[in-house]
PDB file of N, CA and C in Angstrom:
ATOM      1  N   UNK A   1       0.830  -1.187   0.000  1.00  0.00           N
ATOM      2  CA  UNK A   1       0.000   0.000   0.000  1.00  0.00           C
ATOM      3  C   UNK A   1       0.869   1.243   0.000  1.00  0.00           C
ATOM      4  N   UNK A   2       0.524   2.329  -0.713  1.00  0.00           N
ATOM      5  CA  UNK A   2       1.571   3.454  -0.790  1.00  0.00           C
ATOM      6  C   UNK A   2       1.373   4.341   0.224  1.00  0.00           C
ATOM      7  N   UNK A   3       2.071   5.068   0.758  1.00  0.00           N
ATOM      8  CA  UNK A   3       2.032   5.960   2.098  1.00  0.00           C
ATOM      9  C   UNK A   3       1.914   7.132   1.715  1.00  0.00           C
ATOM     10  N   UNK A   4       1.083   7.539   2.289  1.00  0.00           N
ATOM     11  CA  UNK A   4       0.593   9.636   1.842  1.00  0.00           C
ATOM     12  C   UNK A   4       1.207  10.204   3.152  1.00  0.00           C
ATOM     13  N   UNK A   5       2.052  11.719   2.744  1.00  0.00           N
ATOM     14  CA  UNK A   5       2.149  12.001   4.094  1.00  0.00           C
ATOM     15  C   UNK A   5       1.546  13.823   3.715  1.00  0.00           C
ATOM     16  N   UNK A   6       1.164  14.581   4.621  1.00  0.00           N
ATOM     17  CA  UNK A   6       0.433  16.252   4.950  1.00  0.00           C
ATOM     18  C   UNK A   6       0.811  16.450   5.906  1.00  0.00           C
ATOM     19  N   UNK A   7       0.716  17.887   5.783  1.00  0.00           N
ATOM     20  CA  UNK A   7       1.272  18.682   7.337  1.00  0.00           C
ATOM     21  C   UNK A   7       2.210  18.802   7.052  1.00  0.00           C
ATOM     22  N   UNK A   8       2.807  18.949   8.257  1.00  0.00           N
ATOM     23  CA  UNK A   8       3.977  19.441   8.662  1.00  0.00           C
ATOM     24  C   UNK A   8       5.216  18.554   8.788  1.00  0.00           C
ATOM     25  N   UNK A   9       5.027  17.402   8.282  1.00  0.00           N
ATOM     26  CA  UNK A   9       5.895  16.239   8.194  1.00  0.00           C
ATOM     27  C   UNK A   9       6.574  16.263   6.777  1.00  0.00           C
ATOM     28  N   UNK A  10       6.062  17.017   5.906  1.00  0.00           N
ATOM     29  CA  UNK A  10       6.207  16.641   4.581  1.00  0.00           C
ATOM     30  C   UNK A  10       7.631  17.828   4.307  1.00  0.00           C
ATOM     31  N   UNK A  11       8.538  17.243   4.350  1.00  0.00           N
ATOM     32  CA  UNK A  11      10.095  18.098   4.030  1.00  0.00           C
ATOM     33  C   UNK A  11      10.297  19.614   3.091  1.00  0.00           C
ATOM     34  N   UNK A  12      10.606  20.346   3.630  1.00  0.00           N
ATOM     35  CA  UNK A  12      10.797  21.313   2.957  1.00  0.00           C
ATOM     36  C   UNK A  12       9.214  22.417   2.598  1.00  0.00           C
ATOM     37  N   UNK A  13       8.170  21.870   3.684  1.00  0.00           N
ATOM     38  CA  UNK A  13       6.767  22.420   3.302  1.00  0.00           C
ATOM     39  C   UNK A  13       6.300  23.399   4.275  1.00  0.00           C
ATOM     40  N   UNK A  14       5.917  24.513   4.429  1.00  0.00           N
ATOM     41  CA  UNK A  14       5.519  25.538   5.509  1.00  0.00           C
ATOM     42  C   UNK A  14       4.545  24.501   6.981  1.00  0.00           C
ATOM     43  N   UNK A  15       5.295  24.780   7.595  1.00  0.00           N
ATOM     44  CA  UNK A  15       4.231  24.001   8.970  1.00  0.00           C
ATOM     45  C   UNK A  15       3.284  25.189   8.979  1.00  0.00           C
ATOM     46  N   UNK A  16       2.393  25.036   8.450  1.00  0.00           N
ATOM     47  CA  UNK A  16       1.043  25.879   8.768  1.00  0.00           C
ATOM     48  C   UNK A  16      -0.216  25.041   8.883  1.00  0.00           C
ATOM     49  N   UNK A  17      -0.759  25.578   9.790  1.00  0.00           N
ATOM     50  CA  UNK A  17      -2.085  24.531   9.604  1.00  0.00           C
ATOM     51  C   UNK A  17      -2.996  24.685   8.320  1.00  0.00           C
ATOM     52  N   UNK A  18      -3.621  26.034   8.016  1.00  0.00           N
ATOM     53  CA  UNK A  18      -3.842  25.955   6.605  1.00  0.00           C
ATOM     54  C   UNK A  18      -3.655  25.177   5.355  1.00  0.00           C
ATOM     55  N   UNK A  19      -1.946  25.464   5.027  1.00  0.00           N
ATOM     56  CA  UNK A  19      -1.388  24.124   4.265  1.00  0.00           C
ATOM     57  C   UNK A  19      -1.526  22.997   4.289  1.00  0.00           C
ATOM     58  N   UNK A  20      -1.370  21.856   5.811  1.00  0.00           N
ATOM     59  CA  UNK A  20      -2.000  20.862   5.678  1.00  0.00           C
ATOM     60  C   UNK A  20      -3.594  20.731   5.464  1.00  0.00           C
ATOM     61  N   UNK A  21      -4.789  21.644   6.046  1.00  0.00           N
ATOM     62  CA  UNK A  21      -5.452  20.978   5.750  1.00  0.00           C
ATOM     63  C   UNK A  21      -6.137  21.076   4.154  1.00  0.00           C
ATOM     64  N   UNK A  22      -5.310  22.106   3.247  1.00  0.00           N
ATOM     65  CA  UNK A  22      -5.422  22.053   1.856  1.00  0.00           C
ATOM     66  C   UNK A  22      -5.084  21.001   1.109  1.00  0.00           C
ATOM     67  N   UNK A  23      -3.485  20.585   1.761  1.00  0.00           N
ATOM     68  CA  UNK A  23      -3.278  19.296   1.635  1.00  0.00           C
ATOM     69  C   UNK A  23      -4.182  17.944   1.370  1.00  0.00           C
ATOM     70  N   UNK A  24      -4.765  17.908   2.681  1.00  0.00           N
ATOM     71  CA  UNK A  24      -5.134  16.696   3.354  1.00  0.00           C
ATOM     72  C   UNK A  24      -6.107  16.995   1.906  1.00  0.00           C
ATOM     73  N   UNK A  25      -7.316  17.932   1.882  1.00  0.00           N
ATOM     74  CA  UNK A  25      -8.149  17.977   0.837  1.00  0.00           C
ATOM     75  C   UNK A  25      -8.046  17.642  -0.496  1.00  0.00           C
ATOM     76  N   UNK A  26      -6.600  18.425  -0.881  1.00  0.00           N
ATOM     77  CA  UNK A  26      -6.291  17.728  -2.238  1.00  0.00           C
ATOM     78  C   UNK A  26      -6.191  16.266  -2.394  1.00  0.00           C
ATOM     79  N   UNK A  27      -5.489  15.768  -1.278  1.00  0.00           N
ATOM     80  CA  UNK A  27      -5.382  14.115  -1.385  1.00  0.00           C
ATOM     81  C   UNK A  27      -6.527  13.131  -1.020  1.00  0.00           C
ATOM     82  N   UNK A  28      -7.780  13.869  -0.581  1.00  0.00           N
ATOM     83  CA  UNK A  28      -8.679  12.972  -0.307  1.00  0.00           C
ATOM     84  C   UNK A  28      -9.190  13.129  -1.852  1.00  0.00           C
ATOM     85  N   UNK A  29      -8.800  14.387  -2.728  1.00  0.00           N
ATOM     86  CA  UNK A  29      -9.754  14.254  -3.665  1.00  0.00           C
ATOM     87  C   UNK A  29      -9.523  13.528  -4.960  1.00  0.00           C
ATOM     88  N   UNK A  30      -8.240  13.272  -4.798  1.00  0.00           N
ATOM     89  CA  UNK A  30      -7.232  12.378  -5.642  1.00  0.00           C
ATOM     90  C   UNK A  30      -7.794  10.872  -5.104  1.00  0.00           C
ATOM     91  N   UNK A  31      -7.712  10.514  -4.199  1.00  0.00           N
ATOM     92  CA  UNK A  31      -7.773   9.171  -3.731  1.00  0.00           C
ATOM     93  C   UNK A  31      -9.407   8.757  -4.160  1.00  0.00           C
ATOM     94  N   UNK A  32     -10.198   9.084  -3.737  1.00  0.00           N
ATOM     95  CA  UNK A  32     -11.986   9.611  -3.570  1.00  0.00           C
ATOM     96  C   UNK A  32     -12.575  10.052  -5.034  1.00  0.00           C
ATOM     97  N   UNK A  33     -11.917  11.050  -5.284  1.00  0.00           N
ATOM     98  CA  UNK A  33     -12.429  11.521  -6.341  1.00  0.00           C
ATOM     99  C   UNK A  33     -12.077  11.336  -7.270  1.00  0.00           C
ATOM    100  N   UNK A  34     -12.137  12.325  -8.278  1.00  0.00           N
ATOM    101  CA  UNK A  34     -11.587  12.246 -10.161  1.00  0.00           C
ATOM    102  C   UNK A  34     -10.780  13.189  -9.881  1.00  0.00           C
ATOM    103  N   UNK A  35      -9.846  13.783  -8.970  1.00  0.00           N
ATOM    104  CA  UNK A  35      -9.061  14.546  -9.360  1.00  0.00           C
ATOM    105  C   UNK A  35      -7.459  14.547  -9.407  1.00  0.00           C
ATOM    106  N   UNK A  36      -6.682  14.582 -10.285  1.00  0.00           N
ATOM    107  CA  UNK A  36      -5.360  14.836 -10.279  1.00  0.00           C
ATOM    108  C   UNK A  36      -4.565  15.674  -9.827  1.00  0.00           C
ATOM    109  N   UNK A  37      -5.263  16.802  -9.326  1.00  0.00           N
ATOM    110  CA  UNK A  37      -4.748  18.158  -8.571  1.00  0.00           C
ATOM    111  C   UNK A  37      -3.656  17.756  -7.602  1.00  0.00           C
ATOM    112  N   UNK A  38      -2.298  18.232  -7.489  1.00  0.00           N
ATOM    113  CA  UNK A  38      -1.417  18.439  -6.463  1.00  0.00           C
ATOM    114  C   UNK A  38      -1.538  19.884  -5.583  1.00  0.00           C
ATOM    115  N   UNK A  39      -0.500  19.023  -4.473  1.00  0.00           N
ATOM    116  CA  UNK A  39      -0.236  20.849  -3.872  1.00  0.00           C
ATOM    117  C   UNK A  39       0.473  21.560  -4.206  1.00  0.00           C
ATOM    118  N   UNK A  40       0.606  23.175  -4.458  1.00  0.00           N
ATOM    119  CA  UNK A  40       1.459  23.792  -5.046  1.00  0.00           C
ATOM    120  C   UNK A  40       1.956  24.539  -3.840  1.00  0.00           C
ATOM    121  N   UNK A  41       3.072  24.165  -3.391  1.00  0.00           N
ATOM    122  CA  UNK A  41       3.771  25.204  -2.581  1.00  0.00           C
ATOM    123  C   UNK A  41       4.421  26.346  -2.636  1.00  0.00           C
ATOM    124  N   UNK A  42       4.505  26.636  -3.904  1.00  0.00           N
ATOM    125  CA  UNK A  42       5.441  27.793  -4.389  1.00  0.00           C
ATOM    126  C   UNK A  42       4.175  29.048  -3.986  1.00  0.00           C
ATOM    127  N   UNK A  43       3.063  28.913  -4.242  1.00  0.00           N
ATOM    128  CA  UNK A  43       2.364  29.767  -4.140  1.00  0.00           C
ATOM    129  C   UNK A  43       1.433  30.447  -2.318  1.00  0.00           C
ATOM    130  N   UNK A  44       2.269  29.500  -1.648  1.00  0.00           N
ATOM    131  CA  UNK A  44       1.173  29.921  -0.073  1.00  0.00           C
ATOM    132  C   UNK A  44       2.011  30.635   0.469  1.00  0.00           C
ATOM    133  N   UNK A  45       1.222  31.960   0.831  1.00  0.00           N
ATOM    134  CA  UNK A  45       1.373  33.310   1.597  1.00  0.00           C
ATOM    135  C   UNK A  45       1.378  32.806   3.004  1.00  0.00           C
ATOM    136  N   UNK A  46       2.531  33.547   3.716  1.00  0.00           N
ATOM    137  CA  UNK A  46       2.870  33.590   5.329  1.00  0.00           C
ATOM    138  C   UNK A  46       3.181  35.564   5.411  1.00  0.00           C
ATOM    139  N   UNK A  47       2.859  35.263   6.836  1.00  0.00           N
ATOM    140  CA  UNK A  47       3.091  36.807   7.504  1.00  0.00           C
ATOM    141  C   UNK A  47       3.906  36.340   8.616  1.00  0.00           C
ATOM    142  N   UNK A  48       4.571  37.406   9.167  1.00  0.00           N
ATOM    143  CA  UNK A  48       5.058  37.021  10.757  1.00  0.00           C
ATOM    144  C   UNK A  48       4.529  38.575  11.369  1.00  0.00           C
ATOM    145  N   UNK A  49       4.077  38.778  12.370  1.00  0.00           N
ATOM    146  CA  UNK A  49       3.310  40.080  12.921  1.00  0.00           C
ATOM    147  C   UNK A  49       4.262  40.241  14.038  1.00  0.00           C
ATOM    148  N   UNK A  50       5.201  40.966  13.852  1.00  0.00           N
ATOM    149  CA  UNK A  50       6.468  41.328  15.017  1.00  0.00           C
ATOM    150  C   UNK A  50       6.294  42.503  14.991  1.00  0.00           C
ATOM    151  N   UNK A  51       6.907  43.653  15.995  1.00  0.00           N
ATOM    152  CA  UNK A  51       7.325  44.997  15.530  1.00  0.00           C
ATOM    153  C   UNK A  51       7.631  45.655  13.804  1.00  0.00           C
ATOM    154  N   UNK A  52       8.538  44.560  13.577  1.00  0.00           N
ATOM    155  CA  UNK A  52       8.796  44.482  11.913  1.00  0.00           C
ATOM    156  C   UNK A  52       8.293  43.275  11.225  1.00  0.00           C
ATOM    157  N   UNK A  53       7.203  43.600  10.579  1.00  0.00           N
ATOM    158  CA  UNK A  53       6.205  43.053   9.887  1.00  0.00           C
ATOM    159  C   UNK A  53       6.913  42.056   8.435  1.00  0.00           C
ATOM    160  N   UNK A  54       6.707  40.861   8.424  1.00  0.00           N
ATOM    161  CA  UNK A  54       7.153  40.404   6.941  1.00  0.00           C
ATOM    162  C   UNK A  54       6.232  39.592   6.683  1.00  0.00           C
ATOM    163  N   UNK A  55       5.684  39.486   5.211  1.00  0.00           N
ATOM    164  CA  UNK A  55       4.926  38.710   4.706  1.00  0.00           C
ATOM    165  C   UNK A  55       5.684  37.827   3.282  1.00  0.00           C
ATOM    166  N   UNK A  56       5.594  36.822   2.688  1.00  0.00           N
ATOM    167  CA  UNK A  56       5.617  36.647   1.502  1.00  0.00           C
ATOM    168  C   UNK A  56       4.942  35.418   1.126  1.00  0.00           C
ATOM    169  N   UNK A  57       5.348  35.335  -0.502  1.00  0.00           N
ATOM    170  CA  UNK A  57       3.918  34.779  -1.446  1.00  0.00           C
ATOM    171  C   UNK A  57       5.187  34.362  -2.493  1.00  0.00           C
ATOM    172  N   UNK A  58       4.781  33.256  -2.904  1.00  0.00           N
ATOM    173  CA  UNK A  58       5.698  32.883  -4.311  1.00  0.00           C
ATOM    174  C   UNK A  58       6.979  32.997  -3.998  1.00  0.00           C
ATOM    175  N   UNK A  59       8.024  32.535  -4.781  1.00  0.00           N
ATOM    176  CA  UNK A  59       9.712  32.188  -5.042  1.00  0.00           C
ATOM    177  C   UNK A  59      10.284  33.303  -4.465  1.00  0.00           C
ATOM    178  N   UNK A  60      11.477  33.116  -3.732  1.00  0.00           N
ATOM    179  CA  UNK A  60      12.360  33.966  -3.768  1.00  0.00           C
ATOM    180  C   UNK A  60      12.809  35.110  -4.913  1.00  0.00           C
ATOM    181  N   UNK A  61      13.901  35.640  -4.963  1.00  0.00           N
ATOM    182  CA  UNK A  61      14.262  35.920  -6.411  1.00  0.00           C
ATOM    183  C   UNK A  61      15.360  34.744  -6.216  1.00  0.00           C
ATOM    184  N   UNK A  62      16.226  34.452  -5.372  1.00  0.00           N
ATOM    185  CA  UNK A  62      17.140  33.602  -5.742  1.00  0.00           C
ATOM    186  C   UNK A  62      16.454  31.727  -6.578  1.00  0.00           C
ATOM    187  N   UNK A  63      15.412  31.823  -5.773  1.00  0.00           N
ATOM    188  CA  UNK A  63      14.816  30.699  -6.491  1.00  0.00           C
ATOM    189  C   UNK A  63      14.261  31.047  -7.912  1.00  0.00           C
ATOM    190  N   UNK A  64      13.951  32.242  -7.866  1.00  0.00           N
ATOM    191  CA  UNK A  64      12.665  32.287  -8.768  1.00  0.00           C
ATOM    192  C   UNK A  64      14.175  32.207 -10.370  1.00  0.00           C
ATOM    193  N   UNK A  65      15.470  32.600  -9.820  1.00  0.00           N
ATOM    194  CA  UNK A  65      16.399  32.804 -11.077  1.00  0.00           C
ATOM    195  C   UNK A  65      16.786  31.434 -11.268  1.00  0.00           C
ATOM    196  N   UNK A  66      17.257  30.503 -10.349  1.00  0.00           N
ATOM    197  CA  UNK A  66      17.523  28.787 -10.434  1.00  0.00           C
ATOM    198  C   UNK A  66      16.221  28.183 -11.517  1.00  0.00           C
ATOM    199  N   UNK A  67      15.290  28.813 -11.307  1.00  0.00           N
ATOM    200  CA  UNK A  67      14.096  27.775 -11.794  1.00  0.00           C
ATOM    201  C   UNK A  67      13.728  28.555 -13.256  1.00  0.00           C
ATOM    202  N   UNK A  68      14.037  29.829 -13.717  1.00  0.00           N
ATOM    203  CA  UNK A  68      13.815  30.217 -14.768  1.00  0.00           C
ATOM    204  C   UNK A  68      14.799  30.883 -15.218  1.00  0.00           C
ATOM    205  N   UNK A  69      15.526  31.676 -14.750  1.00  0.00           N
ATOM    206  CA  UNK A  69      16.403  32.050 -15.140  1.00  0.00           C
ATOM    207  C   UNK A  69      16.855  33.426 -15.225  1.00  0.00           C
ATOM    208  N   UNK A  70      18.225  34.022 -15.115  1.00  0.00           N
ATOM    209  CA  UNK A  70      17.922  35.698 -14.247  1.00  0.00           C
ATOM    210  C   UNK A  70      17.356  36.174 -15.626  1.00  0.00           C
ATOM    211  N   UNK A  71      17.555  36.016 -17.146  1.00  0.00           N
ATOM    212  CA  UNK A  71      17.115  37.102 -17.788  1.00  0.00           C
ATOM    213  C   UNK A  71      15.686  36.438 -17.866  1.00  0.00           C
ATOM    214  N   UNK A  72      14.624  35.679 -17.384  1.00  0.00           N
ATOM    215  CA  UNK A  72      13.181  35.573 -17.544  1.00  0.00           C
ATOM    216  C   UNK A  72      12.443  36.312 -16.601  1.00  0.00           C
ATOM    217  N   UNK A  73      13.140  36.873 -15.533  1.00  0.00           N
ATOM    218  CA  UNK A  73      12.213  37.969 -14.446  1.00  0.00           C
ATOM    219  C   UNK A  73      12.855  39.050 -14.286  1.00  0.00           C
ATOM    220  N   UNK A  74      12.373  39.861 -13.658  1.00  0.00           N
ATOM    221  CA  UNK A  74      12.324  41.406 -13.703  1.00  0.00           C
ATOM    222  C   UNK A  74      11.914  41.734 -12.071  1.00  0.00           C
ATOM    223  N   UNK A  75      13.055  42.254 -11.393  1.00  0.00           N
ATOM    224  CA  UNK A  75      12.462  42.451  -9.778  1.00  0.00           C
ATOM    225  C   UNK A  75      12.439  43.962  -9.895  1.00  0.00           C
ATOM    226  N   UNK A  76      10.902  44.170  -8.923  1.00  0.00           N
ATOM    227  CA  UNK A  76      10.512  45.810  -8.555  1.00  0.00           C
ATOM    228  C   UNK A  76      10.430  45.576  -7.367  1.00  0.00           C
ATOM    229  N   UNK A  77      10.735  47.225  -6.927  1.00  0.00           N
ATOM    230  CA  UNK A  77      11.143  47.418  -5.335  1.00  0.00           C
ATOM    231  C   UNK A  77      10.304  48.764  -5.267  1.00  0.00           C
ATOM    232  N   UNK A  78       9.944  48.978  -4.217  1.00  0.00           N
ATOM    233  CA  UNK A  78       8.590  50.166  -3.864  1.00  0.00           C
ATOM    234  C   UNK A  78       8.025  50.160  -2.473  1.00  0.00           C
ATOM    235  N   UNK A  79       8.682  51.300  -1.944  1.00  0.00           N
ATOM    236  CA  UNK A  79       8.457  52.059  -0.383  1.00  0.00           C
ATOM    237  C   UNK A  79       6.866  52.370  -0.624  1.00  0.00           C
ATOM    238  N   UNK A  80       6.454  52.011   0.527  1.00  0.00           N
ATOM    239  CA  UNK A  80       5.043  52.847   0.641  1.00  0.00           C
ATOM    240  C   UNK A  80       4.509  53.208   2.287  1.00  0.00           C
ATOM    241  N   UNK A  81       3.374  53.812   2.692  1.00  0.00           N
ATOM    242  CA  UNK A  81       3.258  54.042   3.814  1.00  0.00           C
ATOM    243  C   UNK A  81       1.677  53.162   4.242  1.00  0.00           C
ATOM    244  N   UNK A  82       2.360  52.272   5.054  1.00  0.00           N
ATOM    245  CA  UNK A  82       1.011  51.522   5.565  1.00  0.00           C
ATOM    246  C   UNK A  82      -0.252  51.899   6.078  1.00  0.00           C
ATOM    247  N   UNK A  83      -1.460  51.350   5.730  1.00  0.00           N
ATOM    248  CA  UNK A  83      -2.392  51.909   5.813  1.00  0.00           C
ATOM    249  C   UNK A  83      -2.717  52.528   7.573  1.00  0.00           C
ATOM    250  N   UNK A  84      -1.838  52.041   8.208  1.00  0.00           N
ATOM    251  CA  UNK A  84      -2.149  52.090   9.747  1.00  0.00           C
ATOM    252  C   UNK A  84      -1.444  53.311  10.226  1.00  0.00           C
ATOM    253  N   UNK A  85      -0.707  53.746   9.750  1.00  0.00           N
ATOM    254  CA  UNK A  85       0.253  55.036   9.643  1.00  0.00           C
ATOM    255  C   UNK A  85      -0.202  56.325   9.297  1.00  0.00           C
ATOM    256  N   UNK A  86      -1.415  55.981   8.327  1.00  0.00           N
ATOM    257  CA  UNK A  86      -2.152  57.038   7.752  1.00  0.00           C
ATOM    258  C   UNK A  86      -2.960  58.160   8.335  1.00  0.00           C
ATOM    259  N   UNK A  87      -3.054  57.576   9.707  1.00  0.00           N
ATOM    260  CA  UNK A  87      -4.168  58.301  10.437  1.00  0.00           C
ATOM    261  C   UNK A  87      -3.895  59.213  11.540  1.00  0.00           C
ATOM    262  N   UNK A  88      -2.426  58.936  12.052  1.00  0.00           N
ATOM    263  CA  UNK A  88      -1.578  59.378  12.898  1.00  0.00           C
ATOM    264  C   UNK A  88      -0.840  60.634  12.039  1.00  0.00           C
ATOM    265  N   UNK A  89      -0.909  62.183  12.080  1.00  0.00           N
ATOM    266  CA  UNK A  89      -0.181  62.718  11.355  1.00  0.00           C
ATOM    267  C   UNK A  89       1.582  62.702  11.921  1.00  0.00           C
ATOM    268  N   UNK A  90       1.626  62.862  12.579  1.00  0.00           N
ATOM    269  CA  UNK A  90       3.114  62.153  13.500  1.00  0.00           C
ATOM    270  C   UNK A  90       3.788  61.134  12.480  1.00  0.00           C
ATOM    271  N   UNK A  91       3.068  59.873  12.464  1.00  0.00           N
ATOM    272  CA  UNK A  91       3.881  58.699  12.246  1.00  0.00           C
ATOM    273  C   UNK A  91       3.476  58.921  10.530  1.00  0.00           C
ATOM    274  N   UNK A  92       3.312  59.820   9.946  1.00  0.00           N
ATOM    275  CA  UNK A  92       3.925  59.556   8.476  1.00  0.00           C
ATOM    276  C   UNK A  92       4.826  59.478   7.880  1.00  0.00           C
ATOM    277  N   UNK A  93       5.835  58.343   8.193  1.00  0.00           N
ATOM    278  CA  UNK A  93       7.027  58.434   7.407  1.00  0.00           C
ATOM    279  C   UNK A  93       6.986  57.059   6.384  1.00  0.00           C
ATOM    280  N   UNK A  94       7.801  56.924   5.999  1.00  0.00           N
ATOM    281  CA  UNK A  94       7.784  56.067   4.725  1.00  0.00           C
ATOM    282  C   UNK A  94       8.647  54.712   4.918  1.00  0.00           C
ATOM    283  N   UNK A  95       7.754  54.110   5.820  1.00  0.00           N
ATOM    284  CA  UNK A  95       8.345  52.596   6.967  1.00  0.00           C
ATOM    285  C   UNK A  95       7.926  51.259   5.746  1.00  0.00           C
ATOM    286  N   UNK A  96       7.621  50.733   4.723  1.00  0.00           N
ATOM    287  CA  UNK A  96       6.600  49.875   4.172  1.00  0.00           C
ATOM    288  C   UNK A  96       8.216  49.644   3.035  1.00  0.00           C
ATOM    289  N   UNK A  97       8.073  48.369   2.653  1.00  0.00           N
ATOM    290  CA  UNK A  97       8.864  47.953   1.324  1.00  0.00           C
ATOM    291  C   UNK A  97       8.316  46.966   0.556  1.00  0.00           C
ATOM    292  N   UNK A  98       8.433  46.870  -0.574  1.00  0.00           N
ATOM    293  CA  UNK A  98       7.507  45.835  -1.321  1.00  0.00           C
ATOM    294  C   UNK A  98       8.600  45.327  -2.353  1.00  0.00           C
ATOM    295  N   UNK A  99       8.993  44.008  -2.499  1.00  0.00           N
ATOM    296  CA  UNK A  99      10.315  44.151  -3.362  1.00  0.00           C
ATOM    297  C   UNK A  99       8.714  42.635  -4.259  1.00  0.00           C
ATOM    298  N   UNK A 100       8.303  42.773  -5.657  1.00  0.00           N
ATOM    299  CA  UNK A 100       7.793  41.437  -6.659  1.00  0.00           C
ATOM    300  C   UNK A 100       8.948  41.080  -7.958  1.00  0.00           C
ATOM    301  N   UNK A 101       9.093  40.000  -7.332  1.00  0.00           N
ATOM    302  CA  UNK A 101       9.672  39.080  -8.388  1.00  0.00           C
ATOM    303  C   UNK A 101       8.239  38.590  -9.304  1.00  0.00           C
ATOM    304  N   UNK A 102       8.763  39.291 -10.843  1.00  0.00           N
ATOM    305  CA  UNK A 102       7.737  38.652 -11.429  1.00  0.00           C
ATOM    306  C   UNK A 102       8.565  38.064 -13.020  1.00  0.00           C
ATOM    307  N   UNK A 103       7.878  37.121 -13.624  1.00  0.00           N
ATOM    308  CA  UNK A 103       7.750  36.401 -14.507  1.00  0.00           C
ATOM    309  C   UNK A 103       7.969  37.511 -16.378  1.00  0.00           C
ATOM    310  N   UNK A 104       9.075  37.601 -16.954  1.00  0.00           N
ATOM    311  CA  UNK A 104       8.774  38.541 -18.210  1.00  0.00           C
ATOM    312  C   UNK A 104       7.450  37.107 -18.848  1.00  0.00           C
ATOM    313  N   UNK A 105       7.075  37.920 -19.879  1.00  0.00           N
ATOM    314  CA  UNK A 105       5.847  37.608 -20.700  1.00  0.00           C
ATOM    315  C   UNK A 105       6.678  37.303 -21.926  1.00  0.00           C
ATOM    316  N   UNK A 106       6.356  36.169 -22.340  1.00  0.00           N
ATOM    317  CA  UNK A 106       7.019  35.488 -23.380  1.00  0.00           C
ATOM    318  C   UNK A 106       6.277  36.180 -24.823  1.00  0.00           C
ATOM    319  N   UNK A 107       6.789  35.354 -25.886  1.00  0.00           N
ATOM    320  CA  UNK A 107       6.328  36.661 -27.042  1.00  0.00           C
ATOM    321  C   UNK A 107       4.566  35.049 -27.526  1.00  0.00           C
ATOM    322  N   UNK A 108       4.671  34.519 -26.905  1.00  0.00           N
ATOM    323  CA  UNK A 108       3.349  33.939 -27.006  1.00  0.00           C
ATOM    324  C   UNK A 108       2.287  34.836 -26.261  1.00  0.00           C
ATOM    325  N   UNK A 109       3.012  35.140 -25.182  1.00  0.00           N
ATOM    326  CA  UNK A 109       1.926  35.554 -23.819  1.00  0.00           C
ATOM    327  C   UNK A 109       1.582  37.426 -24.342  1.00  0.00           C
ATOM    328  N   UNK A 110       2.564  37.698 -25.539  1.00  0.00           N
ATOM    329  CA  UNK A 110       2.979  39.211 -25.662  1.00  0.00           C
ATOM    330  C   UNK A 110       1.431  38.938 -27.031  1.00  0.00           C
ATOM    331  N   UNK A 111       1.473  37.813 -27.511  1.00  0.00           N
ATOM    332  CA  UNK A 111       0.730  38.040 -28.765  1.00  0.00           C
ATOM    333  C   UNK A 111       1.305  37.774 -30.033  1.00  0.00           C
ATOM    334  N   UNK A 112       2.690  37.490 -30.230  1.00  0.00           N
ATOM    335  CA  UNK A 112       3.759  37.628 -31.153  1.00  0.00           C
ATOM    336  C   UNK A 112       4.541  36.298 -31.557  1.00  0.00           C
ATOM    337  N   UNK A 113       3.781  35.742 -30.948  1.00  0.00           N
ATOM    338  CA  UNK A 113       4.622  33.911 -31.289  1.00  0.00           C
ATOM    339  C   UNK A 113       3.859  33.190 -32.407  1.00  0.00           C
ATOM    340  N   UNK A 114       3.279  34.262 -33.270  1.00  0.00           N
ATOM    341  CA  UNK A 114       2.604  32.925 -34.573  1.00  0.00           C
ATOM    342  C   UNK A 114       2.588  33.984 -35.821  1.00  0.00           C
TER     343      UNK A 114
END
């Protein structure tokens, strides 16, 4: 019999409870159902809520260049002032950073590949 494993056991996968139980869902629906769907980990969002706030979503850039390659993405970087800052005229300074690694658009995706 083949062994399924979810959660937080599964190597290299965010221990979040969320994740497993998306997990667990995808694999009941594979096993149960008609579906072929995997989990995609590249794509689940974490926050950490400290004094200094970090969130992220999708690849590194160092990954995102291993897996496609540095000339296929394009990284933007952009200060902004959080919405919680806004209301305090005092604390308006410009505390917020946003760095997206994103994907260039191939000349299929541009319209230009036929």
């Amino acid at each position: 019999l083949p062994i399924y494993a979810i959660g937080d056991v599964v190597k290299g996968a965010p221990e979040l409870t969320p994740v497993a139980i998306k997990a667990g869902q995808l694999l009941a629906r594979r096993l149960f159902g008609s579906s072929s769907k995997q989990m995609d980990y590249d794509t689940i969002c974490t926050t950490v809520f400290t004094p200094l706030e970090y969130g992220c979503c999708g690849l590194s850039e160092e990954e995102a260049i291993a897996r496609h390659g540095e000339d296929a993405i394009e990284v933007y970087h952009a200060s902004f002032l959080p919405l919680e800052h806004t209301l305090l005229e005092y604390d308006r300074q410009v505390n917020g950073y946003c760095k997206a690694i994103v994907l260039k658009p191939t000349q299929e995706e541009e319209g230009g590949g036929g």
